[in-house]
PDB file of N, CA and C in Angstrom:
ATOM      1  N   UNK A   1       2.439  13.693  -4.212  1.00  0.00           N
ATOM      2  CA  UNK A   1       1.505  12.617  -4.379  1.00  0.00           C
ATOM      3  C   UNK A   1       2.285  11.310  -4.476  1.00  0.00           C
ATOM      4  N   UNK A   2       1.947  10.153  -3.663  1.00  0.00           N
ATOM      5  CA  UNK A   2       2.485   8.478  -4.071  1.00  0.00           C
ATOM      6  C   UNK A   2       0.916   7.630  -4.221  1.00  0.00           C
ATOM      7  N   UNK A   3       1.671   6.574  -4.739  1.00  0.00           N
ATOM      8  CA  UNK A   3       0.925   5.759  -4.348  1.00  0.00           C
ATOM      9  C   UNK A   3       1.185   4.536  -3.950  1.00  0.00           C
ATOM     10  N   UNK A   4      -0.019   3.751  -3.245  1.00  0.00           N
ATOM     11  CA  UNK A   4       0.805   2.502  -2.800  1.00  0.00           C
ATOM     12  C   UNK A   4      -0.171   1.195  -2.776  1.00  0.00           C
ATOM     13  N   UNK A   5       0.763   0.477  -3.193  1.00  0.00           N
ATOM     14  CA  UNK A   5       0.213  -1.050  -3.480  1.00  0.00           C
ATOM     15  C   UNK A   5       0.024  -1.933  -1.620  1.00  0.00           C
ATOM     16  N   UNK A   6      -1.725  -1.943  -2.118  1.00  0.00           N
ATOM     17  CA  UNK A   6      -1.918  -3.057  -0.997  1.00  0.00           C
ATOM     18  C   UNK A   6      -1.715  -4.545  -1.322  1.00  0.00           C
ATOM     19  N   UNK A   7      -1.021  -5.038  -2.420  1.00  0.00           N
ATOM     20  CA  UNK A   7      -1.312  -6.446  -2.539  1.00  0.00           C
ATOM     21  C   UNK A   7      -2.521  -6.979  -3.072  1.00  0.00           C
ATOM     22  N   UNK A   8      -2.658  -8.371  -3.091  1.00  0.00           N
ATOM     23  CA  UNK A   8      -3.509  -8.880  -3.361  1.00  0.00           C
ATOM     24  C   UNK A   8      -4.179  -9.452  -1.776  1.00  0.00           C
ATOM     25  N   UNK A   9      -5.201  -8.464  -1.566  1.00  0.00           N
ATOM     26  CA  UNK A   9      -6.271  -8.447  -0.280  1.00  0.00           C
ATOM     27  C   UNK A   9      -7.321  -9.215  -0.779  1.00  0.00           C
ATOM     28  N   UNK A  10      -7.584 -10.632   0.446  1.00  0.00           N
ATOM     29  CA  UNK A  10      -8.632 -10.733   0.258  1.00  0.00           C
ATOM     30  C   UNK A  10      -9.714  -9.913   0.916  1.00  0.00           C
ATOM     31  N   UNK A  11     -10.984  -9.654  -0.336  1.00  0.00           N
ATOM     32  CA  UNK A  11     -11.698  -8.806   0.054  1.00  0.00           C
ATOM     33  C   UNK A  11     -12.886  -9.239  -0.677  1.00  0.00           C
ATOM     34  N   UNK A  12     -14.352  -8.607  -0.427  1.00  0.00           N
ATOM     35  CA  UNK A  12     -15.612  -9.175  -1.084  1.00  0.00           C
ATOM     36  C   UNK A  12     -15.275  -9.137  -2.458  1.00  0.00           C
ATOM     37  N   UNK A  13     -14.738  -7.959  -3.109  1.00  0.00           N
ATOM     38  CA  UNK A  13     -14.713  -7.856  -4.616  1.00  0.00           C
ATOM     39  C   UNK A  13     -14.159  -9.436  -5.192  1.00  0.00           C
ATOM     40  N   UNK A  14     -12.945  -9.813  -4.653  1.00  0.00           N
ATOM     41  CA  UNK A  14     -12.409 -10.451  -5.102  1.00  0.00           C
ATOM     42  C   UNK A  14     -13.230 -12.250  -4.362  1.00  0.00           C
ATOM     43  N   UNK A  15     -13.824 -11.834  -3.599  1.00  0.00           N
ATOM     44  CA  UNK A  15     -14.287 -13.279  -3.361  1.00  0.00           C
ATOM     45  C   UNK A  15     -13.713 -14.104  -2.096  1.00  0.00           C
ATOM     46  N   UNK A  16     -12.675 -13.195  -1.254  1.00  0.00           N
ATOM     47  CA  UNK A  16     -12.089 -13.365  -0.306  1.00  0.00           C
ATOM     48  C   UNK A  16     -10.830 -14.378  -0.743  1.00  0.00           C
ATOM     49  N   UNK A  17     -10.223 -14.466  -1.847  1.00  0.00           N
ATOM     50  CA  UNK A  17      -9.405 -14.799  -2.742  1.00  0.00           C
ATOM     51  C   UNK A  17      -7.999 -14.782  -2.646  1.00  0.00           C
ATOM     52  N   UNK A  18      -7.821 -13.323  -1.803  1.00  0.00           N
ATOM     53  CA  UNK A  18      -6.377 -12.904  -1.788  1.00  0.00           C
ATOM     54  C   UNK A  18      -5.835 -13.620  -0.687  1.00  0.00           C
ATOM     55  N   UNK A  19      -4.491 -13.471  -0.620  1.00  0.00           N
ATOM     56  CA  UNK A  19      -3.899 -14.048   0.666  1.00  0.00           C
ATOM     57  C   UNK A  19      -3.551 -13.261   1.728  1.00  0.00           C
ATOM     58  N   UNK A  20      -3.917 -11.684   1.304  1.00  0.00           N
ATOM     59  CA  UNK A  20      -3.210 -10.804   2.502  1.00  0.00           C
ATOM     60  C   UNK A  20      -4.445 -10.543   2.929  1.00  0.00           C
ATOM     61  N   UNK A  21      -4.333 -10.210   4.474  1.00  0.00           N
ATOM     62  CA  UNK A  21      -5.889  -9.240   5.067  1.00  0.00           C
ATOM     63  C   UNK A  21      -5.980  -7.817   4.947  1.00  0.00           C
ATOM     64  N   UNK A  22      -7.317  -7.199   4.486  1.00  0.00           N
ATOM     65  CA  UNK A  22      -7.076  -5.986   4.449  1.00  0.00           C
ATOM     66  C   UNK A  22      -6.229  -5.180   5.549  1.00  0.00           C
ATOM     67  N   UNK A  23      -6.187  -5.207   6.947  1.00  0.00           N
ATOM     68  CA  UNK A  23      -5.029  -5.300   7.709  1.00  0.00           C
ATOM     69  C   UNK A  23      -3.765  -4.765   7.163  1.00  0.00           C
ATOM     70  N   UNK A  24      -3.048  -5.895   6.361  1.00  0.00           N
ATOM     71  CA  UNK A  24      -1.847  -6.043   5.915  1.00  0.00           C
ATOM     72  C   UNK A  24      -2.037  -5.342   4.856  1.00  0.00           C
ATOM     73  N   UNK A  25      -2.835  -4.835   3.759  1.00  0.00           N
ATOM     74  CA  UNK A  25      -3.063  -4.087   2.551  1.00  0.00           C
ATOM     75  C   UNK A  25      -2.843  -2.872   3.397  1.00  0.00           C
ATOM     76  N   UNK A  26      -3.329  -2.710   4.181  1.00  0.00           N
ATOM     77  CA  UNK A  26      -3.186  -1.226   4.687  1.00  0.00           C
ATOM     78  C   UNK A  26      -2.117  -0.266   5.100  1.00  0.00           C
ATOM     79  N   UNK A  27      -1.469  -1.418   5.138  1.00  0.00           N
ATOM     80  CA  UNK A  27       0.258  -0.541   5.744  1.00  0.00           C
ATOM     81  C   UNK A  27       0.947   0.330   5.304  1.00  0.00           C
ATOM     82  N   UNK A  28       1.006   0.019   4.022  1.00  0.00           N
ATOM     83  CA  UNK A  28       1.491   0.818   2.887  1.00  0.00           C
ATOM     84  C   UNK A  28       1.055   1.918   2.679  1.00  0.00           C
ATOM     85  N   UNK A  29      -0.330   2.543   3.091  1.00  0.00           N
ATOM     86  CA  UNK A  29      -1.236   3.438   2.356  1.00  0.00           C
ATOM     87  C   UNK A  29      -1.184   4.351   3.842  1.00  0.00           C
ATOM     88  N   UNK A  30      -1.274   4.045   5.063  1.00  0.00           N
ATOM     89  CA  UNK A  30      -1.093   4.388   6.126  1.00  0.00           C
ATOM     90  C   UNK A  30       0.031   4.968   6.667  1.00  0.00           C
ATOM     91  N   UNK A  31       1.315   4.161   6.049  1.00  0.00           N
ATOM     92  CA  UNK A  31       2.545   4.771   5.922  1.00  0.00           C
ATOM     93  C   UNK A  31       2.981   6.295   5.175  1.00  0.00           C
ATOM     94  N   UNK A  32       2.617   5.892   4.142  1.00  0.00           N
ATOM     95  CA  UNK A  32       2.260   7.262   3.317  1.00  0.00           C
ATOM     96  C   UNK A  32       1.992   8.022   3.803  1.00  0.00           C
ATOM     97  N   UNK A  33       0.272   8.104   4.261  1.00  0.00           N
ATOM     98  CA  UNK A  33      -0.465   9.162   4.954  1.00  0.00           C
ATOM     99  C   UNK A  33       0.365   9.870   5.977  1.00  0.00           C
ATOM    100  N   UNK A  34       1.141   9.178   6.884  1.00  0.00           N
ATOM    101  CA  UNK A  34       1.711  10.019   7.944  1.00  0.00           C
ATOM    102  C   UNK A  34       3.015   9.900   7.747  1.00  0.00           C
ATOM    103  N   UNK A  35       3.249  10.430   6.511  1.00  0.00           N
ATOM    104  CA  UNK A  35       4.933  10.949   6.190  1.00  0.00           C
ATOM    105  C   UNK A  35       5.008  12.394   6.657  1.00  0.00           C
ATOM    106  N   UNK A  36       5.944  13.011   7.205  1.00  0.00           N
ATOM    107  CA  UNK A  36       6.490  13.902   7.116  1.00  0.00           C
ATOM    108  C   UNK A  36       6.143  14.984   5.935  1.00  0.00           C
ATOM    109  N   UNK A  37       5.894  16.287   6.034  1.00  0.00           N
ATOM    110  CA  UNK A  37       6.390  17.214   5.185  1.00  0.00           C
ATOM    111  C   UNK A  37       7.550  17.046   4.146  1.00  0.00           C
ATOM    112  N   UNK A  38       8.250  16.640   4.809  1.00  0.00           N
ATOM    113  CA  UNK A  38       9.613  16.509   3.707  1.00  0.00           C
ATOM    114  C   UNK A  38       9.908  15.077   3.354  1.00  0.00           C
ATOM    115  N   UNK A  39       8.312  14.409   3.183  1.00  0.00           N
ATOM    116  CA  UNK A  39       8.852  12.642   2.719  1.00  0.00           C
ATOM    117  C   UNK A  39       8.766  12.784   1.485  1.00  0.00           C
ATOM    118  N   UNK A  40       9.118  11.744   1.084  1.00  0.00           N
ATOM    119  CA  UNK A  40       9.280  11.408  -0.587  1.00  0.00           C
ATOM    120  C   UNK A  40       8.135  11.637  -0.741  1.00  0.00           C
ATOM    121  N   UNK A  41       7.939  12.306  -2.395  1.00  0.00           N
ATOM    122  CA  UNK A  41       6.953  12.185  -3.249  1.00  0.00           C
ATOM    123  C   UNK A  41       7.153  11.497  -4.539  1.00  0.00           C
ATOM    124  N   UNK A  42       6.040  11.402  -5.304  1.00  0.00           N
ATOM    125  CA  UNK A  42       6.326  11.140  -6.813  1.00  0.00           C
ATOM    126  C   UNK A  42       6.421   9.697  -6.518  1.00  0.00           C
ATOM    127  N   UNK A  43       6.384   8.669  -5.578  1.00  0.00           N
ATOM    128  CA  UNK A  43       6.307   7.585  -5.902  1.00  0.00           C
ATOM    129  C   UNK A  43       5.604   6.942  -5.635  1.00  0.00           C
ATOM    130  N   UNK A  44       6.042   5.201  -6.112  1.00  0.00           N
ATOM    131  CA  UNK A  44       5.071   4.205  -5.907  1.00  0.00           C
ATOM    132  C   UNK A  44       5.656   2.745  -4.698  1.00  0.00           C
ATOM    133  N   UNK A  45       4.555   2.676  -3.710  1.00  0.00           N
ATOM    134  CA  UNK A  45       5.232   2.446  -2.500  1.00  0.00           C
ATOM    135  C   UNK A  45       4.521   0.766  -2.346  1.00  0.00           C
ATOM    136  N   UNK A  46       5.734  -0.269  -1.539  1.00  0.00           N
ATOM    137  CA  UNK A  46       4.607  -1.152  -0.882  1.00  0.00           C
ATOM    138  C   UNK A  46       4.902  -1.227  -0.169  1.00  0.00           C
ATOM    139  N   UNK A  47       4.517  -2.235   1.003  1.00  0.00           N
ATOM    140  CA  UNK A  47       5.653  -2.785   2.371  1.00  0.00           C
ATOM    141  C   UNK A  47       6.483  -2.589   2.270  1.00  0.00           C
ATOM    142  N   UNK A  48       7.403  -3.285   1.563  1.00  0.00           N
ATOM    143  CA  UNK A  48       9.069  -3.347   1.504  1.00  0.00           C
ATOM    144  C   UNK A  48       9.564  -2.047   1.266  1.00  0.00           C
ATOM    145  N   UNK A  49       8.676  -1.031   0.569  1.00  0.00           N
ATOM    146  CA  UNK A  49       9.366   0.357   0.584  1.00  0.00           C
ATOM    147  C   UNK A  49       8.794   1.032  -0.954  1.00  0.00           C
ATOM    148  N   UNK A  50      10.271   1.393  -1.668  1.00  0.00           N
ATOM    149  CA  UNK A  50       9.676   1.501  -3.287  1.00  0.00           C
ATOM    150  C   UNK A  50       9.766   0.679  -4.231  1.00  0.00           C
ATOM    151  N   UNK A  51       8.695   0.901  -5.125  1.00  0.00           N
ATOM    152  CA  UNK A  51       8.505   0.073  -6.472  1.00  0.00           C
ATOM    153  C   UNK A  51       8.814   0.388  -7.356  1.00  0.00           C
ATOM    154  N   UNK A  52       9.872  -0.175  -8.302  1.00  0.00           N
ATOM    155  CA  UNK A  52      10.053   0.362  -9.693  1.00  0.00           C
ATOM    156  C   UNK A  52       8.619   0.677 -10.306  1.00  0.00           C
ATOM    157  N   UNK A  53       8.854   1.793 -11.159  1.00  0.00           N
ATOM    158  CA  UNK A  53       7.650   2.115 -11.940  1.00  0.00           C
ATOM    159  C   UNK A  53       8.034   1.206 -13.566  1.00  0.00           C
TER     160      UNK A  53
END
């Protein structure tokens, strides 16, 4: 299991507020999804890669 940070998306919740497009929120979470069998688990992911917990 990871998880991964989309940023701050603008989106309705927020009022269209954020500066990233859902688009760009998505990368991270998409990346994930089509890891490999043998990708990392246990963490927490954004664009740039991993996030300290």
């Amino acid at each position: 299991m990871n998880a991964a940070d989309p940023g701050y998306c603008a989106t309705d919740l927020n009022g269209h507020s954020g500066p990233r497009t859902p688009t760009q929120g998505a990368v991270a979470a998409v990346r994930l999804a089509t890891l490999p069998a043998d990708g990392p688990t246990a963490g927490f992911f954004d664009d740039e890669g991993t996030v300290p917990w």
